[in-house]
Protein backbone atom coordinates (compact mmCIF):
# COMPACT_ATOMS: atom_id res chain seq x y z
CA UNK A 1 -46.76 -43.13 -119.87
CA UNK A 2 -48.04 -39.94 -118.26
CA UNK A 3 -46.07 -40.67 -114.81
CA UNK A 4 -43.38 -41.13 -117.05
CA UNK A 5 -43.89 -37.35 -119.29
CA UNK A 6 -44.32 -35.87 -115.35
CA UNK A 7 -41.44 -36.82 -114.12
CA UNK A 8 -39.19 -36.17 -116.96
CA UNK A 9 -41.10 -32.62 -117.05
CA UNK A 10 -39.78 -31.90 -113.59
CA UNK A 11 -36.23 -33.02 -114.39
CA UNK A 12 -36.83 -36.21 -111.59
CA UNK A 13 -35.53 -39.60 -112.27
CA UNK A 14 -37.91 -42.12 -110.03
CA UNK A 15 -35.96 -44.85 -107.81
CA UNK A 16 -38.71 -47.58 -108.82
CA UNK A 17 -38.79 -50.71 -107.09
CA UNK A 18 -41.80 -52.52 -107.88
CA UNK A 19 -45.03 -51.77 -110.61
CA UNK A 20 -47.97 -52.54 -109.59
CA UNK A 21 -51.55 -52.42 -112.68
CA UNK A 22 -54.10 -53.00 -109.82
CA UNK A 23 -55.27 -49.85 -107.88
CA UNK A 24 -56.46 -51.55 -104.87
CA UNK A 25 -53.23 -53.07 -104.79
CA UNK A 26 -51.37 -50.20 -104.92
CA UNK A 27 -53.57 -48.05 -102.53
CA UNK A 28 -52.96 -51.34 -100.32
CA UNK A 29 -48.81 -50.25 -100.33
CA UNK A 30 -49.60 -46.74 -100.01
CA UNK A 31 -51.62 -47.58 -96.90
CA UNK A 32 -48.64 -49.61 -95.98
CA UNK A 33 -45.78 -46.78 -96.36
CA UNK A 34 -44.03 -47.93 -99.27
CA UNK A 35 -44.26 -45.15 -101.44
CA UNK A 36 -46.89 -42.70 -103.07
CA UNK A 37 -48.72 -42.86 -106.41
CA UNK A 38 -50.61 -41.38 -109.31
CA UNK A 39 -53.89 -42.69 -108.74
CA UNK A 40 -57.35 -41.67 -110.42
CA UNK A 41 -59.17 -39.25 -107.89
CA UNK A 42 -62.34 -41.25 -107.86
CA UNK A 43 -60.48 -44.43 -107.12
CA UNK A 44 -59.39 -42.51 -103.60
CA UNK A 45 -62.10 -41.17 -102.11
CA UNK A 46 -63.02 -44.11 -100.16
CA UNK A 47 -59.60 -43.77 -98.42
CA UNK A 48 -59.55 -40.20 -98.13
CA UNK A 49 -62.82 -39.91 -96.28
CA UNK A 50 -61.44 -42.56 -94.04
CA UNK A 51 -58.42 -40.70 -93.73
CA UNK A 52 -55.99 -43.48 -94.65
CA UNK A 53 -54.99 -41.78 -97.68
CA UNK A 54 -54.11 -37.83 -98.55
CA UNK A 55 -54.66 -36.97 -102.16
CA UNK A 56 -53.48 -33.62 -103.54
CA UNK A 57 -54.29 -32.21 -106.97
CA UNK A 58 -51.37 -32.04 -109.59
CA UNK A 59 -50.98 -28.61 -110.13
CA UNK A 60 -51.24 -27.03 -113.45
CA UNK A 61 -52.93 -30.28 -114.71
CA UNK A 62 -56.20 -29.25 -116.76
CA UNK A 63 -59.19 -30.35 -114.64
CA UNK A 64 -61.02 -31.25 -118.63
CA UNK A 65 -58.22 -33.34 -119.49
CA UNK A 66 -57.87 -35.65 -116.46
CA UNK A 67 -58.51 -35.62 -113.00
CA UNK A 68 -55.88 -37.61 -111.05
CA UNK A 69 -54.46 -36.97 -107.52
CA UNK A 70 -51.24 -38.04 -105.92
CA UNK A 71 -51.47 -40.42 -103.03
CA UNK A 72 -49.83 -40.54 -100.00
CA UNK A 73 -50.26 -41.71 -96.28
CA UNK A 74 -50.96 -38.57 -93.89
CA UNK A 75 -48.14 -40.22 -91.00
CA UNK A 76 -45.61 -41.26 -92.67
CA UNK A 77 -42.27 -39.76 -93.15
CA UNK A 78 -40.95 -38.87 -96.96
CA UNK A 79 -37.60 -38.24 -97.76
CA UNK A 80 -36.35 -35.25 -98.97
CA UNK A 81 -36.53 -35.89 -102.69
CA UNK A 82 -39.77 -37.62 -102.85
CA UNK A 83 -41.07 -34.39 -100.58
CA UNK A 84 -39.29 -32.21 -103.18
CA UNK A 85 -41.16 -34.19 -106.01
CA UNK A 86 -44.79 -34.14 -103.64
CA UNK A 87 -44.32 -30.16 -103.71
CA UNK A 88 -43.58 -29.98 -107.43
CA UNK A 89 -46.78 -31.84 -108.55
CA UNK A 90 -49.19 -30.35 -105.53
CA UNK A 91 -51.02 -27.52 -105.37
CA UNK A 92 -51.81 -27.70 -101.94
């Protein structure tokens, strides 16, 4: 999958606990503070103009190709890896 060529690209192994195929599902954990995720940018905007989500551009992603935007909630705490892994992908 593309998560999957991203990750390995940055030399990360992911700790995955649970997959998810439903977006509003998985914005609904990301709300929650169990994790972030590769989300379509459109399918955030709702959330990020409420300001119950953060998105951030991947960097050095072609804006053509695909337009997808890592999600995150703006309060909560992310460990050091998974902060190391946000700062890889983000162009912020």
């Amino acid at each position: 999958t593309y998560a999957d060529h991203l990750f390995a690209s940055a030399g990360v192994t992911p700790n995955v606990a649970l997959e998810l195929d439903n977006a509003e599902a998985i914005k609904r954990m990301v709300e929650a503070g169990l994790g972030v995720s590769l989300l379509p940018e459109v399918s955030v905007r709702a959330e990020v103009a409420l300001g119950n989500l953060v998105a951030r551009p991947l960097a050095d992603e072609p804006r053509e190709h695909r337009r997808i935007a890592l999600a995150r909630r703006r309060d909560k705490f992310l460990s050091a890896s998974l902060n190391a892994f946000v700062s890889l992908l983000s162009r912020e």
